[in-house]
PDB file of N, CA and C in Angstrom:
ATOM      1  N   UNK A   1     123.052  82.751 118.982  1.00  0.00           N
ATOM      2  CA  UNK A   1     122.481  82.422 117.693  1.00  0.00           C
ATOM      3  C   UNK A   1     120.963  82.211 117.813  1.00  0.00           C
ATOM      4  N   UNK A   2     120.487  81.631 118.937  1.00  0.00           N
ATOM      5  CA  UNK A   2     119.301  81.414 118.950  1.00  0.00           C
ATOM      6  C   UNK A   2     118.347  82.386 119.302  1.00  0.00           C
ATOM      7  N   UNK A   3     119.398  83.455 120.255  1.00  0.00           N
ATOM      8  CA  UNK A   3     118.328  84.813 120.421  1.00  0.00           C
ATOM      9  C   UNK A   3     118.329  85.647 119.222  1.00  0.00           C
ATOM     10  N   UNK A   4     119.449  85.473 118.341  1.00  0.00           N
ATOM     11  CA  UNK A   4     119.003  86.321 117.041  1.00  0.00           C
ATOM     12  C   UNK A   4     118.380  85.929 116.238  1.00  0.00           C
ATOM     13  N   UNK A   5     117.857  84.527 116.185  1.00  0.00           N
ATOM     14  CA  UNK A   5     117.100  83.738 115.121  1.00  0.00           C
ATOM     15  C   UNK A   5     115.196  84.325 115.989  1.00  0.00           C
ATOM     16  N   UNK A   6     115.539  84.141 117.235  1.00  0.00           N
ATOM     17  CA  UNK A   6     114.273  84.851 117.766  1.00  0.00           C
ATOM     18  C   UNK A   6     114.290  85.891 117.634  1.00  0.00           C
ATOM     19  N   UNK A   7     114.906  86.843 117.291  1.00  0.00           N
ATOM     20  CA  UNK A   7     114.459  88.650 116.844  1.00  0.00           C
ATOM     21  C   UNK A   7     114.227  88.681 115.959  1.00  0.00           C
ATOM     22  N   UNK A   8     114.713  87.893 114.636  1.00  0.00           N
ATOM     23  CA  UNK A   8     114.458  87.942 113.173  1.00  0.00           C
ATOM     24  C   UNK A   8     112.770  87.425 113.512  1.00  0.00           C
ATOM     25  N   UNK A   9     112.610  86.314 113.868  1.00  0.00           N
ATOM     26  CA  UNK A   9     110.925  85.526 113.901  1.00  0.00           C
ATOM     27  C   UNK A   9     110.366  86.591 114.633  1.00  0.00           C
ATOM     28  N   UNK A  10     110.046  86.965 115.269  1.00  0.00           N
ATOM     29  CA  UNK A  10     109.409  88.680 116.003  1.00  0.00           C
ATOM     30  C   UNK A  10     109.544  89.572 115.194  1.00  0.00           C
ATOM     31  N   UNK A  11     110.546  89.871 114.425  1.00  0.00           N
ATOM     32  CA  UNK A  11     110.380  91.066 113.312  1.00  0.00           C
ATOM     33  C   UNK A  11     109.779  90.709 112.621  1.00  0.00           C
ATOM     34  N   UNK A  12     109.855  89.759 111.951  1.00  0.00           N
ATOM     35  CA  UNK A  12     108.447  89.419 111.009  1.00  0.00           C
ATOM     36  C   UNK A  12     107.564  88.734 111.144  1.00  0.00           C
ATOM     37  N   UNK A  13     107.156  88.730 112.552  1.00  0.00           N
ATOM     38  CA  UNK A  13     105.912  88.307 113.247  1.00  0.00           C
ATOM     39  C   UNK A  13     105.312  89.638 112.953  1.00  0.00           C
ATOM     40  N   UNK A  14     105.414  91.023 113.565  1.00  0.00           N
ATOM     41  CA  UNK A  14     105.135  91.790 113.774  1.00  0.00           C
ATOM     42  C   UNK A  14     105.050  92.623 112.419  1.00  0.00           C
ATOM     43  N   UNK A  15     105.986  92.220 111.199  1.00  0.00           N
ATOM     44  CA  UNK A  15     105.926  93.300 110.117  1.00  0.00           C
ATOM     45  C   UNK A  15     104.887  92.901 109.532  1.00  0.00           C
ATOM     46  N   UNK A  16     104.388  91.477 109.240  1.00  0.00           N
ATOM     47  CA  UNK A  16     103.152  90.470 108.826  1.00  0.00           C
ATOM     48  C   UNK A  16     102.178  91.305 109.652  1.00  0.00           C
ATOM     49  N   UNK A  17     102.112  91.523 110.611  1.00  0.00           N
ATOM     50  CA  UNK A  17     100.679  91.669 111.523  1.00  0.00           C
ATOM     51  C   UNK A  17     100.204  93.375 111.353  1.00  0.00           C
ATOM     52  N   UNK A  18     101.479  94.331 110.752  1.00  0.00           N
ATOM     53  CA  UNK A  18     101.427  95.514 110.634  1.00  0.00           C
ATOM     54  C   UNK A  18     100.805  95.719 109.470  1.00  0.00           C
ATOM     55  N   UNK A  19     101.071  94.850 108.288  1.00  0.00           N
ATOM     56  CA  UNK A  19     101.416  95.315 106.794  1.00  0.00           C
ATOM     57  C   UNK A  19     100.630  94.433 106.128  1.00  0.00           C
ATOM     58  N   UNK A  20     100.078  93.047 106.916  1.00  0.00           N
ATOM     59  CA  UNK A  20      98.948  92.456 105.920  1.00  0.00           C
ATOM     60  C   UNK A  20      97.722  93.080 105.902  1.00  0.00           C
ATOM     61  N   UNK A  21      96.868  93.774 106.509  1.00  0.00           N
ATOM     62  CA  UNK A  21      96.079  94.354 105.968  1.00  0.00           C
ATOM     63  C   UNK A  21      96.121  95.435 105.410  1.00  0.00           C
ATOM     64  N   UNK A  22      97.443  96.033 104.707  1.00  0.00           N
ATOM     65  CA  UNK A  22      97.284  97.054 103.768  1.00  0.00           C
ATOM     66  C   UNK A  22      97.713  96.737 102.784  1.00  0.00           C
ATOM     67  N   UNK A  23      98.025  95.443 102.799  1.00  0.00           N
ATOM     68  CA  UNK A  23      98.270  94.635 101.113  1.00  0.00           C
ATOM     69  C   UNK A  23      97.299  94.156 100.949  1.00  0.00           C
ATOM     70  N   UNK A  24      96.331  93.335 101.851  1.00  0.00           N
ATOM     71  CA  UNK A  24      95.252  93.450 101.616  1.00  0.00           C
ATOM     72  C   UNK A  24      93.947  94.356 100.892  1.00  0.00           C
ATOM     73  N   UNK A  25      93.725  95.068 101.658  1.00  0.00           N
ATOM     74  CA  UNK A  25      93.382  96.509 101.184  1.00  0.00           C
ATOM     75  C   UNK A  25      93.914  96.691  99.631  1.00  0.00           C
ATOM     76  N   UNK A  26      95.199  97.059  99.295  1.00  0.00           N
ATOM     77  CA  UNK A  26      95.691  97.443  97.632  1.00  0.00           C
ATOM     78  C   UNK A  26      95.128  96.175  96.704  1.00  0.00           C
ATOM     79  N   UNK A  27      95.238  95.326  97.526  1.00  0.00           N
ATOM     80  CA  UNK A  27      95.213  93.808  96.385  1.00  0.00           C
ATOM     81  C   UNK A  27      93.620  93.804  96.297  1.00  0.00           C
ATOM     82  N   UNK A  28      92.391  94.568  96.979  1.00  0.00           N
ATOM     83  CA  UNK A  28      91.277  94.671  96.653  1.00  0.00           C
ATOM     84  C   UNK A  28      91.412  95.543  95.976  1.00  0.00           C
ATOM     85  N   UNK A  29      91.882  96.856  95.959  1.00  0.00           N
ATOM     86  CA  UNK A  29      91.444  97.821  95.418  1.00  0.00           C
ATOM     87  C   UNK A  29      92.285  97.777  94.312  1.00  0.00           C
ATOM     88  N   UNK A  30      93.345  97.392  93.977  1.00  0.00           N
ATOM     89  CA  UNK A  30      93.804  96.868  92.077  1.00  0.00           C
ATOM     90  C   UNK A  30      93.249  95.792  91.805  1.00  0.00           C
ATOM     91  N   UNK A  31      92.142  95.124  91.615  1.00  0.00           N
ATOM     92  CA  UNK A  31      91.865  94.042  91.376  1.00  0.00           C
ATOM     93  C   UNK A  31      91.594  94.875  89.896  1.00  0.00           C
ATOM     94  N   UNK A  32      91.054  93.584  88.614  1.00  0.00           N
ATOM     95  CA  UNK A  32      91.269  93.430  87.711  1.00  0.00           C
ATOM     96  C   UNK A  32      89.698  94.619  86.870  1.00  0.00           C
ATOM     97  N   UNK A  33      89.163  94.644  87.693  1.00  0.00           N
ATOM     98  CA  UNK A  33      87.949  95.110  87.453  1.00  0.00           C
ATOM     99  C   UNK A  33      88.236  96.936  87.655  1.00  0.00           C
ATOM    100  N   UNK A  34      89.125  97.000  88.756  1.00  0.00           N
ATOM    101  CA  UNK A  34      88.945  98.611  88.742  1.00  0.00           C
ATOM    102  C   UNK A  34      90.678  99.198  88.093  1.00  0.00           C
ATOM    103  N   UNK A  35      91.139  98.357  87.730  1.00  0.00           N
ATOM    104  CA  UNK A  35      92.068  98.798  86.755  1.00  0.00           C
ATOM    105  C   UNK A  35      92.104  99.248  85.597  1.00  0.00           C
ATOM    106  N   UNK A  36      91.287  98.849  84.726  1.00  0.00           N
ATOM    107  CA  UNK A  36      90.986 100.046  83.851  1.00  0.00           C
ATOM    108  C   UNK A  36      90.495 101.621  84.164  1.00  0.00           C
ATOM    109  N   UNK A  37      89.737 101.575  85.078  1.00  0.00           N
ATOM    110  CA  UNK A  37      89.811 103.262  85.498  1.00  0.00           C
ATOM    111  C   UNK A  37      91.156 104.087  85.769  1.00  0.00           C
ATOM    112  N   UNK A  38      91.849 102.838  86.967  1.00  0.00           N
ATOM    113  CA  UNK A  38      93.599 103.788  86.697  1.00  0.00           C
ATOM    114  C   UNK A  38      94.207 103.616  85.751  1.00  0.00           C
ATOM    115  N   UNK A  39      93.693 102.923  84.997  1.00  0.00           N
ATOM    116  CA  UNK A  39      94.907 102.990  83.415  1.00  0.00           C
ATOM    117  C   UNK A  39      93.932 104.468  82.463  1.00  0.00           C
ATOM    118  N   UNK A  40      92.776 104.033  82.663  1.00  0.00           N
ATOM    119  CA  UNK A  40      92.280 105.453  82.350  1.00  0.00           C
ATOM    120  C   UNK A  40      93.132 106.818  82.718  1.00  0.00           C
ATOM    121  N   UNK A  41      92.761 107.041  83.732  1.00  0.00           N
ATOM    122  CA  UNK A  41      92.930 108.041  84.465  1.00  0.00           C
ATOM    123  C   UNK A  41      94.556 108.732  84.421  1.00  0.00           C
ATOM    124  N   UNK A  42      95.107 107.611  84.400  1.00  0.00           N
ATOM    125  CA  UNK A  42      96.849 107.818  83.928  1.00  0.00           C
ATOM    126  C   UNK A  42      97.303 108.001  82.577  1.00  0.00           C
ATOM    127  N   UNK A  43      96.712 107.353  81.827  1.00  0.00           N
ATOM    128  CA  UNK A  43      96.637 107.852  80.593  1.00  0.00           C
ATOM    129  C   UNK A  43      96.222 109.457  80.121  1.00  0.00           C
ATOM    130  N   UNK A  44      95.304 109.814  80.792  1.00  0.00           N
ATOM    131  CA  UNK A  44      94.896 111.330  80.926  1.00  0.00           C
ATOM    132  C   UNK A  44      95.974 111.671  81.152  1.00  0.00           C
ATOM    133  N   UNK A  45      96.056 111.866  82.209  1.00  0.00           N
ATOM    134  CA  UNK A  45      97.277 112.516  83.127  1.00  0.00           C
ATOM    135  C   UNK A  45      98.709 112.834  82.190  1.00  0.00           C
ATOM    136  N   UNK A  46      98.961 111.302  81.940  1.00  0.00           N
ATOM    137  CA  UNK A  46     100.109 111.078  80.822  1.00  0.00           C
ATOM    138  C   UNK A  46     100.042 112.789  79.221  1.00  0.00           C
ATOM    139  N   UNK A  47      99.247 112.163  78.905  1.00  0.00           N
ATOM    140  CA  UNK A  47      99.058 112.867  77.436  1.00  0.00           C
ATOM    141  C   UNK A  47      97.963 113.829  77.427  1.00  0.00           C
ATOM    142  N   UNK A  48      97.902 114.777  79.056  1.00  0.00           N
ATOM    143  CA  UNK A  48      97.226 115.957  79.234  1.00  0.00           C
ATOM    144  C   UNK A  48      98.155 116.946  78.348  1.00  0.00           C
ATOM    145  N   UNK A  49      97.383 117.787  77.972  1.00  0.00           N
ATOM    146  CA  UNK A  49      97.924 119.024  77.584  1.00  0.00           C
ATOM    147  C   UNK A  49      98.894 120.288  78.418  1.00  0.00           C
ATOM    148  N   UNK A  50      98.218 119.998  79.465  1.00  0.00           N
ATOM    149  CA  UNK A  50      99.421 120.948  80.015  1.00  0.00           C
ATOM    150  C   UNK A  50     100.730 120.685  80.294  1.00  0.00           C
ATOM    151  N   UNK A  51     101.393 121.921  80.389  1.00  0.00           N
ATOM    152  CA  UNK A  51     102.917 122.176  80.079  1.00  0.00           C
ATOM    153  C   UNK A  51     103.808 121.942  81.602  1.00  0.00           C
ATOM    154  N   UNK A  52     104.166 120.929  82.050  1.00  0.00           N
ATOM    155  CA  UNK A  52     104.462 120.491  83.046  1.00  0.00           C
ATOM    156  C   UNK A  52     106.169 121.656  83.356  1.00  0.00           C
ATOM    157  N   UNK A  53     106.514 121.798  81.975  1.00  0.00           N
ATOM    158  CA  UNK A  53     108.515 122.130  81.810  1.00  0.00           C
ATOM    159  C   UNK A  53     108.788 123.262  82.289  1.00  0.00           C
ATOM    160  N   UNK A  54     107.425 124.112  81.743  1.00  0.00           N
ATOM    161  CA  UNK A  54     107.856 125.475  82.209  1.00  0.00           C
ATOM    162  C   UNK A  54     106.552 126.945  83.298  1.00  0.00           C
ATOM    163  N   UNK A  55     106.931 125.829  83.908  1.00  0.00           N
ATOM    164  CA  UNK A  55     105.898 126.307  85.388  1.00  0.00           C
ATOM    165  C   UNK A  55     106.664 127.169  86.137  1.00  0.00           C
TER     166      UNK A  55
END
């Protein structure tokens, strides 16, 4: 029990040490200020004119 309670704490020792700086990273780059450009930009995208159905 106690060596599997130590593999779980190492797996997410290690998934933390992999993956916080690329939540990092997103959580700068959606901040509140550059979100209107992707709501822009998706909105385009959304209600572009071209014909996605019959390509």
């Amino acid at each position: 029990m106690i060596l599997l309670l130590f593999f779980v704490l190492l797996i997410q020792f290690f998934t933390n040490w992999i993956f916080e700086p690329i939540v990092s990273f997103l959580e700068y780059g959606l901040e509140i200020r550059i979100l209107p450009i992707i709501a822009l930009v998706g909105l385009f995208l959304l209600f572009s004119a071209k014909d996605f159905e019959n390509t």
